[in-house]
C-alpha atoms as a PDB file:
ATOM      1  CA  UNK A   1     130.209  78.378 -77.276  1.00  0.00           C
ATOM      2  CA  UNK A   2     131.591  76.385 -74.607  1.00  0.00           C
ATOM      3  CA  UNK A   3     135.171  76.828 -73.597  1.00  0.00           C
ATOM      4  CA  UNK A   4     137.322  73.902 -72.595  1.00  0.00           C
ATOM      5  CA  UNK A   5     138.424  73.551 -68.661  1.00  0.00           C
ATOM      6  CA  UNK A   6     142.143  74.229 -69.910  1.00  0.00           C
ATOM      7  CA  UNK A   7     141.574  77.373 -71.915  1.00  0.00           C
ATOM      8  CA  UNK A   8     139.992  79.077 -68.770  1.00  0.00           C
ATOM      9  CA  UNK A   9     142.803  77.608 -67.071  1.00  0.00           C
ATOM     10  CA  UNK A  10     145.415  79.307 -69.679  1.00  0.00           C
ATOM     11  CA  UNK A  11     143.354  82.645 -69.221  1.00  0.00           C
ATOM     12  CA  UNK A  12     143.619  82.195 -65.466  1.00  0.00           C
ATOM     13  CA  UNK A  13     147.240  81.941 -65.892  1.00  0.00           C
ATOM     14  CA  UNK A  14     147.553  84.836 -68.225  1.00  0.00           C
ATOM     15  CA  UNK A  15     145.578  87.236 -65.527  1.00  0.00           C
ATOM     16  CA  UNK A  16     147.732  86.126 -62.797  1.00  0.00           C
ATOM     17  CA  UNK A  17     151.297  86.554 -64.262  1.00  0.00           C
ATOM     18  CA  UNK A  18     149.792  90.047 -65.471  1.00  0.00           C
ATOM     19  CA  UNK A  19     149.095  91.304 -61.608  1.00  0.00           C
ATOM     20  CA  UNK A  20     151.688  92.871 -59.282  1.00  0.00           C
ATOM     21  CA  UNK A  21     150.760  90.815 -56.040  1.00  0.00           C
ATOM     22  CA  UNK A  22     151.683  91.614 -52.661  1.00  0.00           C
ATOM     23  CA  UNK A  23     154.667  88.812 -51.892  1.00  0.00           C
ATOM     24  CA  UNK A  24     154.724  89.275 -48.398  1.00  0.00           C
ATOM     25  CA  UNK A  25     152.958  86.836 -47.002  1.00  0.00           C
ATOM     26  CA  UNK A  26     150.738  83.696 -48.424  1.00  0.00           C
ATOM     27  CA  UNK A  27     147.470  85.170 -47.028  1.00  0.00           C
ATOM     28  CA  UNK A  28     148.145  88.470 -48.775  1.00  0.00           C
ATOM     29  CA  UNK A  29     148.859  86.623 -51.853  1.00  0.00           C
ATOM     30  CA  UNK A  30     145.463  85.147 -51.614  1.00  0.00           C
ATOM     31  CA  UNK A  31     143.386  88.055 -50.983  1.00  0.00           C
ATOM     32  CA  UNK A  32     144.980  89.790 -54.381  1.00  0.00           C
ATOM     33  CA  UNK A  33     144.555  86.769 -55.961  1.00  0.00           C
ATOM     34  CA  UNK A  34     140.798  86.440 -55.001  1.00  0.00           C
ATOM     35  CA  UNK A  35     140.288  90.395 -55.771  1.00  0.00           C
ATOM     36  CA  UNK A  36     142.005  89.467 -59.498  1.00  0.00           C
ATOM     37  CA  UNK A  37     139.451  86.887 -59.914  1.00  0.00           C
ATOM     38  CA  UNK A  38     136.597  89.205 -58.736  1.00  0.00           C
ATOM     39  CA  UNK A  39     137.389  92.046 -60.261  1.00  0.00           C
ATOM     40  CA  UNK A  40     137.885  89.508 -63.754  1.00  0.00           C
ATOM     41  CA  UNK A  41     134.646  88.485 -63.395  1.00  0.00           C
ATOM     42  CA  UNK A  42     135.526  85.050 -62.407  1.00  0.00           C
ATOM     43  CA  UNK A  43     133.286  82.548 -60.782  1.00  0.00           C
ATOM     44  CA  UNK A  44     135.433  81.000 -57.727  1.00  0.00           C
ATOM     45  CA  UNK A  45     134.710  79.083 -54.286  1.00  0.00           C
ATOM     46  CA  UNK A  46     137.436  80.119 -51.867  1.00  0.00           C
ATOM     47  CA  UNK A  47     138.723  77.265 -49.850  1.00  0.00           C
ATOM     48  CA  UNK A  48     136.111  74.310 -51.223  1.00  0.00           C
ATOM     49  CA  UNK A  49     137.066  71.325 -49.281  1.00  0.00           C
ATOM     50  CA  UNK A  50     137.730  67.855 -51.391  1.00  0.00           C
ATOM     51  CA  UNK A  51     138.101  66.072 -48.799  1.00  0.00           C
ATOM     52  CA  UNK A  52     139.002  66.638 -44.938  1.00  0.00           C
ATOM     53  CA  UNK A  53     142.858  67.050 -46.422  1.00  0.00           C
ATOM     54  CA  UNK A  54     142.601  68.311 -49.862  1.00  0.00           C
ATOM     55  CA  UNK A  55     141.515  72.108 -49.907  1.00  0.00           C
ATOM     56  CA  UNK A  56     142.752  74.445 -52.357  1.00  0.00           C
ATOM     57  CA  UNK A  57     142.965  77.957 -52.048  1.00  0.00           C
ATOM     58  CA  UNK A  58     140.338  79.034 -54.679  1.00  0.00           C
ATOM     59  CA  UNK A  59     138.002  76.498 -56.672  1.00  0.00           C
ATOM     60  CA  UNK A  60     137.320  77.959 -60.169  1.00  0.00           C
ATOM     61  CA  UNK A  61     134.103  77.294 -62.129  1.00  0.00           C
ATOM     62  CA  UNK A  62     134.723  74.447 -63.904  1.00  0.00           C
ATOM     63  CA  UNK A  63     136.768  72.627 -61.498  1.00  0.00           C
ATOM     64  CA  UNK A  64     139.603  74.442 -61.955  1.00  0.00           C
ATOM     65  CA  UNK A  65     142.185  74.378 -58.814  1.00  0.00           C
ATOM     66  CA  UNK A  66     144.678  77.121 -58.262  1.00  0.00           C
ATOM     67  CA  UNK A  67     146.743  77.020 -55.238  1.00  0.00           C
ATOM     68  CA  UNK A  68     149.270  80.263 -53.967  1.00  0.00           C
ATOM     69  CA  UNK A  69     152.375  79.379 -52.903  1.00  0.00           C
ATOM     70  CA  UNK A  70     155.466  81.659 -51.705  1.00  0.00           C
ATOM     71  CA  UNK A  71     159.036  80.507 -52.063  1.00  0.00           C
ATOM     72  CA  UNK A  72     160.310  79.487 -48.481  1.00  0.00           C
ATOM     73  CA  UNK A  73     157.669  78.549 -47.292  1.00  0.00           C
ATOM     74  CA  UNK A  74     156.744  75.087 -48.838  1.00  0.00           C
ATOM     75  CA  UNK A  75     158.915  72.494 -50.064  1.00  0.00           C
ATOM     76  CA  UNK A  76     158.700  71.436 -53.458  1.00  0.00           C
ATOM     77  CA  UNK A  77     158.304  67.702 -53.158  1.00  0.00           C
ATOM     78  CA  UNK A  78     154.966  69.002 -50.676  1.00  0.00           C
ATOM     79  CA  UNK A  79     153.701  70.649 -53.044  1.00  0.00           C
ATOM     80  CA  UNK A  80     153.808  68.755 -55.853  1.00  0.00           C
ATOM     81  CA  UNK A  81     152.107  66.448 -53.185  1.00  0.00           C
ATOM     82  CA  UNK A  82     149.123  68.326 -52.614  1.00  0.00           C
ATOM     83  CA  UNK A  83     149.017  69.214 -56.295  1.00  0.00           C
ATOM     84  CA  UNK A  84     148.687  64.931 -56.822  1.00  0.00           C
ATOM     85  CA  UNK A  85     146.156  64.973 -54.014  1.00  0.00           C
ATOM     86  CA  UNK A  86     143.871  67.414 -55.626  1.00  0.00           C
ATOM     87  CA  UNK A  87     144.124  65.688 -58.842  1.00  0.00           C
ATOM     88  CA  UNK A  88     142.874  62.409 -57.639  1.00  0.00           C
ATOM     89  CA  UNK A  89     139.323  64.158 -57.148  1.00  0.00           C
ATOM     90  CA  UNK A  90     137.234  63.559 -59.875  1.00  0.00           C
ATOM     91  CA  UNK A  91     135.369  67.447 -59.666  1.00  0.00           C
ATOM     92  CA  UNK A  92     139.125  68.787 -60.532  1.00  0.00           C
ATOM     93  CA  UNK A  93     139.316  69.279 -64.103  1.00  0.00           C
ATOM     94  CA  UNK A  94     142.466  71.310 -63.970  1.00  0.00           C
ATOM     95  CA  UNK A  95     145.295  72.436 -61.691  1.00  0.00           C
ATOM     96  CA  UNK A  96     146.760  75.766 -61.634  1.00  0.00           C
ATOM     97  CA  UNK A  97     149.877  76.690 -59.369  1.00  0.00           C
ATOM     98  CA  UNK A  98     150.537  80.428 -58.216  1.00  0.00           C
ATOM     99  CA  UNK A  99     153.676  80.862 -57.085  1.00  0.00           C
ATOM    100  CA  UNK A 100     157.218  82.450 -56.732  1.00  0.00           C
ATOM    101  CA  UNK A 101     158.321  79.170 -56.132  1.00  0.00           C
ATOM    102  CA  UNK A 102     161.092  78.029 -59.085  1.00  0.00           C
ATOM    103  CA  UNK A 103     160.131  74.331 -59.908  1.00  0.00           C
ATOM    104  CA  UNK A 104     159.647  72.185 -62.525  1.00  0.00           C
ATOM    105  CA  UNK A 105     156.569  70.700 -63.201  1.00  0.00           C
ATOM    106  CA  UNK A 106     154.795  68.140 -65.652  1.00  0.00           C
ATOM    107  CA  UNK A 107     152.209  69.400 -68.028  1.00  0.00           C
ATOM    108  CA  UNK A 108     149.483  67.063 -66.209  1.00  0.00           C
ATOM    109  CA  UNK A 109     148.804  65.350 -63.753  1.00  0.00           C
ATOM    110  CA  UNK A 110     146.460  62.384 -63.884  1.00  0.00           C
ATOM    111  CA  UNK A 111     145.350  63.452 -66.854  1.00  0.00           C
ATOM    112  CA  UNK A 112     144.515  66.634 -66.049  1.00  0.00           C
ATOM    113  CA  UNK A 113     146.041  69.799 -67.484  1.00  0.00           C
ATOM    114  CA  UNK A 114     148.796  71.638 -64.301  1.00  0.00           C
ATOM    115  CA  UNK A 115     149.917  74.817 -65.010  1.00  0.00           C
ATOM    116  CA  UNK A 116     152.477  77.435 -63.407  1.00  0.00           C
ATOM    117  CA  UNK A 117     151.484  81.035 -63.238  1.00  0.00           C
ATOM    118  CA  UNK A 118     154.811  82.995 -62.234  1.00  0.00           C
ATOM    119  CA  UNK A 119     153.917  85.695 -60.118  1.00  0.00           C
ATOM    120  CA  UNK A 120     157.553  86.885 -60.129  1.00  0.00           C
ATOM    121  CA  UNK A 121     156.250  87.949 -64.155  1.00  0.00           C
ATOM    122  CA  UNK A 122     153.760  90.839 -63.116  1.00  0.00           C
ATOM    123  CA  UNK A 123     157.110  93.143 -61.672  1.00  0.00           C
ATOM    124  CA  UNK A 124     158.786  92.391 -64.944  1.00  0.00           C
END
């Protein structure tokens, strides 16, 4: 059986709100969140460059973008920004956002599925 891009994307989502990752800094954030993948089992391409602009943090099987982000340190109008970049590449089949960051966000973009994991959720 074949699972859709989104429901990996939901179980993505699940597994990172369910981790207590180290908020310090971005590039701590993304080595936990590359040893939660790993250690999940999960297929990923760290830093897979779209373009010469567009490179998310980790590049899921499947085409499945997720891209850490700590509160402070990006604005939200950027990010949604990048997040409309990477959609605009037709190997993305789905977006996922890791953050701390408060925002609020539309279920898709271009058509394809964007979701928010919380990472304030694994401390709860």
């Amino acid at each position: 059986m074949t699972v859709a891009p989104s429901g990996n994307a939901e179980l993505i989502v699940r597994l990172l709100q369910e981790c207590r990752f180290d908020l310090s800094t971005e590039k701590r954030l993304q080595a936990d969140v590359e040893t939660a993948l790993t250690d999940s089992g999960i297929a990923f391409e760290r830093e897979k460059h779209l373009s010469a602009r567009d490179i998310p943090d980790f590049f899921v099987e499947g085409g499945i973008v997720v891209e850490c982000k700590m509160r402070n340190k990006s604005k939200k109008t950027a990010i949604f920004d990048q997040l409309c970049r990477y959609a605009e590449h037709p190997e993305v089949s789905a977006l996922i956002l890791a953050s701390n960051v408060s925002m609020g966000l539309p279920s898709e973009i271009d058509g394809k599925p964007l979701y928010a994991a919380s990472l304030s959720r694994g401390w709860l």
